[in-house]
N, C-alpha and C. Protein backbone atom coordinates (compact mmCIF):
# COMPACT_ATOMS: atom_id res chain seq x y z
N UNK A 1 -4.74 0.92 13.34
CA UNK A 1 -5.95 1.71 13.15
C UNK A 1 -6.87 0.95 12.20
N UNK A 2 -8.00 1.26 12.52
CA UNK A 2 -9.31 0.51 11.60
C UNK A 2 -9.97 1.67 10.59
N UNK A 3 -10.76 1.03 9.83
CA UNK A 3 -11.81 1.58 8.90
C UNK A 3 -12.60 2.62 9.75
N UNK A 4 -13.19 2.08 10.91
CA UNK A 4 -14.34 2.27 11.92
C UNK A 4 -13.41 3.80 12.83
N UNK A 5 -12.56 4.19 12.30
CA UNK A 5 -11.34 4.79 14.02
C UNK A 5 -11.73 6.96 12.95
N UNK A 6 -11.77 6.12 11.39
CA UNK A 6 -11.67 7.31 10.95
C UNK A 6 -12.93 8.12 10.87
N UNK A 7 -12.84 9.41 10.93
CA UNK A 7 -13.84 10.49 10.60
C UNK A 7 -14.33 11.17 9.18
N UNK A 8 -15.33 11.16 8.60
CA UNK A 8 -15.64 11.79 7.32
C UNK A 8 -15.51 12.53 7.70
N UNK A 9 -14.86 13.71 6.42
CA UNK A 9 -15.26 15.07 6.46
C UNK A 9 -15.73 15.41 5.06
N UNK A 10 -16.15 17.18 4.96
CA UNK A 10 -15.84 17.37 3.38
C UNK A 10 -15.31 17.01 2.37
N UNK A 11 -14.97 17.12 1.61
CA UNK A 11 -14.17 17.23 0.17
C UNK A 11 -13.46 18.67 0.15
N UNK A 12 -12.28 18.63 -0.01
CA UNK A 12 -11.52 17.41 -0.24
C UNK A 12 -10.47 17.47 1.03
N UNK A 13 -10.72 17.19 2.74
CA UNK A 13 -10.67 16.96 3.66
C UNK A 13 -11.27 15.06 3.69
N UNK A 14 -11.80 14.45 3.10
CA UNK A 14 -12.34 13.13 3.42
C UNK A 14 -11.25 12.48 3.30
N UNK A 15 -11.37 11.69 4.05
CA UNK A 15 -10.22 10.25 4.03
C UNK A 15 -10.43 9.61 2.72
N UNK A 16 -9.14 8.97 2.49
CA UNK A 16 -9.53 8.23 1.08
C UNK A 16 -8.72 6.98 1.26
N UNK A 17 -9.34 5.96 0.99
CA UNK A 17 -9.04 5.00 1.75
C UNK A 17 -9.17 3.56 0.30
N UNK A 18 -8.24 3.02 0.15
CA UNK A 18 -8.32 1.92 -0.73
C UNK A 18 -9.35 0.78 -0.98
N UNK A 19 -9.64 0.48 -2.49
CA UNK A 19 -10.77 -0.39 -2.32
C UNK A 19 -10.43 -1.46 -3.13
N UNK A 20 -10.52 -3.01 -2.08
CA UNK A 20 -10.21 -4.27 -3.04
C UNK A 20 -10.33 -4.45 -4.69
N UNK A 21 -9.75 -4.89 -5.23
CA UNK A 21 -9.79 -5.34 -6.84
C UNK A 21 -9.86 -4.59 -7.77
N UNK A 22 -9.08 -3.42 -7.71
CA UNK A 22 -9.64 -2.22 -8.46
C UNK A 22 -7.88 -1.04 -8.13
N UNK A 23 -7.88 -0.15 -8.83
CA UNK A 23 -6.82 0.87 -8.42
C UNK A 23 -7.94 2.30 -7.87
N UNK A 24 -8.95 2.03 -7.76
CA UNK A 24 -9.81 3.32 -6.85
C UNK A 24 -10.00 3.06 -4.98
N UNK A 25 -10.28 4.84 -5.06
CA UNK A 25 -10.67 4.84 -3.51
C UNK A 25 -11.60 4.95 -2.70
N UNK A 26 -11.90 4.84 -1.98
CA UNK A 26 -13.56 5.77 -1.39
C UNK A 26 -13.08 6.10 -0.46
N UNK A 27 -13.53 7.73 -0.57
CA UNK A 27 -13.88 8.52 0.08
C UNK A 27 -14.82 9.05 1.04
N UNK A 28 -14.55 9.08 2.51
CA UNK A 28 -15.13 9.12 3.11
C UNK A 28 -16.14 10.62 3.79
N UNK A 29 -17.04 10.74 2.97
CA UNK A 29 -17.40 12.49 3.29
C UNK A 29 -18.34 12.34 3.99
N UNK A 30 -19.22 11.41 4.65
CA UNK A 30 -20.13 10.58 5.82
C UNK A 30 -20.51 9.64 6.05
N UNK A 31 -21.49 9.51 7.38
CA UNK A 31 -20.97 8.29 8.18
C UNK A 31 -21.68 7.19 7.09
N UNK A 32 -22.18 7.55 6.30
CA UNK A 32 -22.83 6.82 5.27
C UNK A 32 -21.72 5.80 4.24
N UNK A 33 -21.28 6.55 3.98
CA UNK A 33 -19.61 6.05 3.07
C UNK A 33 -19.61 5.09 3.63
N UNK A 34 -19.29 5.19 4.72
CA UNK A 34 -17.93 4.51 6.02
C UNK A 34 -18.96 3.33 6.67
N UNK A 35 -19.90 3.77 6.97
CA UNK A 35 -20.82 2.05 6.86
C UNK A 35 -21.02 1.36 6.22
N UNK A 36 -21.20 1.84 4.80
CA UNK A 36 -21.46 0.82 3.71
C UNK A 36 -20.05 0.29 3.33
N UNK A 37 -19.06 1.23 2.79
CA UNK A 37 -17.43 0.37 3.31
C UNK A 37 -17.83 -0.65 4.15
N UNK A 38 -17.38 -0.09 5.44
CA UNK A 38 -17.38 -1.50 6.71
C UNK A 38 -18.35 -2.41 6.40
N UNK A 39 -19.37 -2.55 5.80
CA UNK A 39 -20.43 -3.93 5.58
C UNK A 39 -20.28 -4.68 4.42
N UNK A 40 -19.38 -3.64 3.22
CA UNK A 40 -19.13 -4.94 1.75
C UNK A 40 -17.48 -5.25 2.33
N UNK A 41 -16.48 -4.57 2.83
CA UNK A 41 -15.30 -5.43 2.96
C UNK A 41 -15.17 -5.30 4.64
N UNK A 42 -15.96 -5.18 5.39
CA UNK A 42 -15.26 -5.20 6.88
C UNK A 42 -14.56 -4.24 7.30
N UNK A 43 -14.22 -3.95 8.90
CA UNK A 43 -13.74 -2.94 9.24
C UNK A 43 -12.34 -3.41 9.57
N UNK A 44 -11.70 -3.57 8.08
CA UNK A 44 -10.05 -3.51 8.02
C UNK A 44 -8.94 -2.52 8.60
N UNK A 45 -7.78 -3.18 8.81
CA UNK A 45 -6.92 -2.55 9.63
C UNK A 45 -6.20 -1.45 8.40
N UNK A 46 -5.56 -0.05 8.55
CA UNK A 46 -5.60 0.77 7.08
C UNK A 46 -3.93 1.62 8.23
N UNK A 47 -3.54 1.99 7.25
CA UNK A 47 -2.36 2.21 7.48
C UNK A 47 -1.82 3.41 6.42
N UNK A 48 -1.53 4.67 7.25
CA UNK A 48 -1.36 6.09 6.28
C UNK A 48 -0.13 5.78 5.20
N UNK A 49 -0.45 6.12 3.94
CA UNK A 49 0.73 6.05 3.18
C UNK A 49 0.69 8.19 2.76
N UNK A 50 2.36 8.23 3.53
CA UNK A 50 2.70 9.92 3.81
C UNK A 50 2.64 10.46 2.59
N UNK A 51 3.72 9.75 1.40
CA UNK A 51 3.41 9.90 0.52
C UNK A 51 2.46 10.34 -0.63
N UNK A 52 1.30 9.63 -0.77
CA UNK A 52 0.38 10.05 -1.72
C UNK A 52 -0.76 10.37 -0.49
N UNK A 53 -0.76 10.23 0.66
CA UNK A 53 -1.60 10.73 1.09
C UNK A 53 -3.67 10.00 1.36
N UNK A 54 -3.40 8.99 1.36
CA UNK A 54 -4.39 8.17 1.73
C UNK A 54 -4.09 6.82 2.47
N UNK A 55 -5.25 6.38 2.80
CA UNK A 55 -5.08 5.07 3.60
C UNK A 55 -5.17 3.80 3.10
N UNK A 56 -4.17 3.43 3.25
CA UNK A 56 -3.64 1.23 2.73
C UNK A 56 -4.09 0.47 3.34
N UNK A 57 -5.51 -0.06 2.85
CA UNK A 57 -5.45 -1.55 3.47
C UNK A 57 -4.37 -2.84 3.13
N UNK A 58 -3.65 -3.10 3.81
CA UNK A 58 -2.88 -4.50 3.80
C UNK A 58 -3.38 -5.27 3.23
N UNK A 59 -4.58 -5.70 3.61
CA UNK A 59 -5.59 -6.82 3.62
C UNK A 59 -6.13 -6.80 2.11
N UNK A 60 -5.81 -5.73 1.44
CA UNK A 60 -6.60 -5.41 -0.54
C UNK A 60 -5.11 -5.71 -0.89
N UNK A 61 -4.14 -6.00 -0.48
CA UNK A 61 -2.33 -5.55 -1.24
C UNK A 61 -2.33 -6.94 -1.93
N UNK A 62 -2.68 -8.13 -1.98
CA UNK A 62 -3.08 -9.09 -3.01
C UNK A 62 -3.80 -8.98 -4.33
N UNK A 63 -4.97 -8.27 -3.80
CA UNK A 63 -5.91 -8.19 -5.02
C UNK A 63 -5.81 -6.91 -5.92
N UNK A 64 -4.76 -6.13 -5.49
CA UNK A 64 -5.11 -4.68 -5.93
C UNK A 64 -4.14 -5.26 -6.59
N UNK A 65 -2.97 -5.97 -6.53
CA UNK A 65 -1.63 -6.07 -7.57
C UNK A 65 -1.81 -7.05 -8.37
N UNK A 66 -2.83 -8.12 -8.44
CA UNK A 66 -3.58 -8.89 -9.02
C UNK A 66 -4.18 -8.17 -10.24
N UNK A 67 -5.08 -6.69 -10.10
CA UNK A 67 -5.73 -6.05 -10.70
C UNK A 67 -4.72 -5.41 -11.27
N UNK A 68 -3.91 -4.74 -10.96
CA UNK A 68 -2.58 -4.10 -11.67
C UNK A 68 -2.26 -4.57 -12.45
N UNK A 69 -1.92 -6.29 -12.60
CA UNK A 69 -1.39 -6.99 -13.07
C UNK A 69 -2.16 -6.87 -14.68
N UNK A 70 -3.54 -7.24 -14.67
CA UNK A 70 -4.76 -7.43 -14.98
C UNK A 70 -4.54 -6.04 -16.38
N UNK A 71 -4.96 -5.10 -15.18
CA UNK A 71 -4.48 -4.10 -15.71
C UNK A 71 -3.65 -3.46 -17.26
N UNK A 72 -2.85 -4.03 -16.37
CA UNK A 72 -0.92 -4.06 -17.58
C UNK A 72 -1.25 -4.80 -18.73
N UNK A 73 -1.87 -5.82 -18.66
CA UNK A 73 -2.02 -6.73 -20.07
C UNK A 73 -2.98 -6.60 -20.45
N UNK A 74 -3.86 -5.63 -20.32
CA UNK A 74 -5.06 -5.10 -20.85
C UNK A 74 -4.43 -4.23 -21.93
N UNK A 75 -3.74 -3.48 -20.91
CA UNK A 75 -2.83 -2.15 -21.80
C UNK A 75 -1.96 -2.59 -22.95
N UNK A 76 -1.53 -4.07 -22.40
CA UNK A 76 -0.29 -3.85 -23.72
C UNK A 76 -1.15 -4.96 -24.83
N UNK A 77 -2.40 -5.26 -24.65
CA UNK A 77 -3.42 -6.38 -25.71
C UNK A 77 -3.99 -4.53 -26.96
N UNK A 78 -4.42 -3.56 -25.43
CA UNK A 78 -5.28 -2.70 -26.24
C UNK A 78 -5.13 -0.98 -26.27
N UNK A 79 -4.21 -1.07 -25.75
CA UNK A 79 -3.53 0.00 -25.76
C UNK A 79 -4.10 1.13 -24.37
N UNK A 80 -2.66 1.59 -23.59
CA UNK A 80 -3.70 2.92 -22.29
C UNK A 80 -4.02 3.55 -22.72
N UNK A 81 -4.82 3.63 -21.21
CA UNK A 81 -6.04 5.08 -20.88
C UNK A 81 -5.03 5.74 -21.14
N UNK A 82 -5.87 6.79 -21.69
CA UNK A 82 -5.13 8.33 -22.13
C UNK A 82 -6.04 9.50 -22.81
N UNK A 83 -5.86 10.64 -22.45
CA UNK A 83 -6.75 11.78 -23.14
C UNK A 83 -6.21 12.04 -24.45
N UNK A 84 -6.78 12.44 -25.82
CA UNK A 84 -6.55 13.02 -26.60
C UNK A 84 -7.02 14.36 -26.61
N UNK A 85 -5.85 15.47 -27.29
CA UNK A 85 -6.80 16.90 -26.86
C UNK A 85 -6.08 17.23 -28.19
């Protein structure tokens, strides 16, 4: 299945679908989303994860664990995100 196969809907019915270099998603709530997706990374092949419930690009699974990585030694230089209440 592609980028291009899925349908926006509402919130929180929209597809949510993974985005290169980063741990966020976009959400697809019209055809607006979902074109501008398909024109900065292409209309990638995405694959349901049952689990959490959104869609995996393969094709980001380099750069997203790259960013994870990134991530992690951010955290342990400056300490995690976290709420104080």
């Amino acid at each position: 299945m592609r980028v291009s196969d899925l349908r926006p809907a509402a919130y929180p019915k929209s597809p949510s679908v993974e985005l290169p270099n980063s741990d966020a998603h976009r959400l697809f709530t019209n055809d607006f989303n979902k074109k501008s997706f398909i024109e900065a990374h292409g209309d990638v092949g995405i694959v349901w994860n049952n689990q959490y419930k959104y869609w995996e690009v393969p094709a980001f699974a380099k750069s997203r664990e790259a960013y994870g990585v990134a991530k992690q030694r951010a955290c342990n230089t400056w300490g995690c995100e976290y709420w104080i209440s």
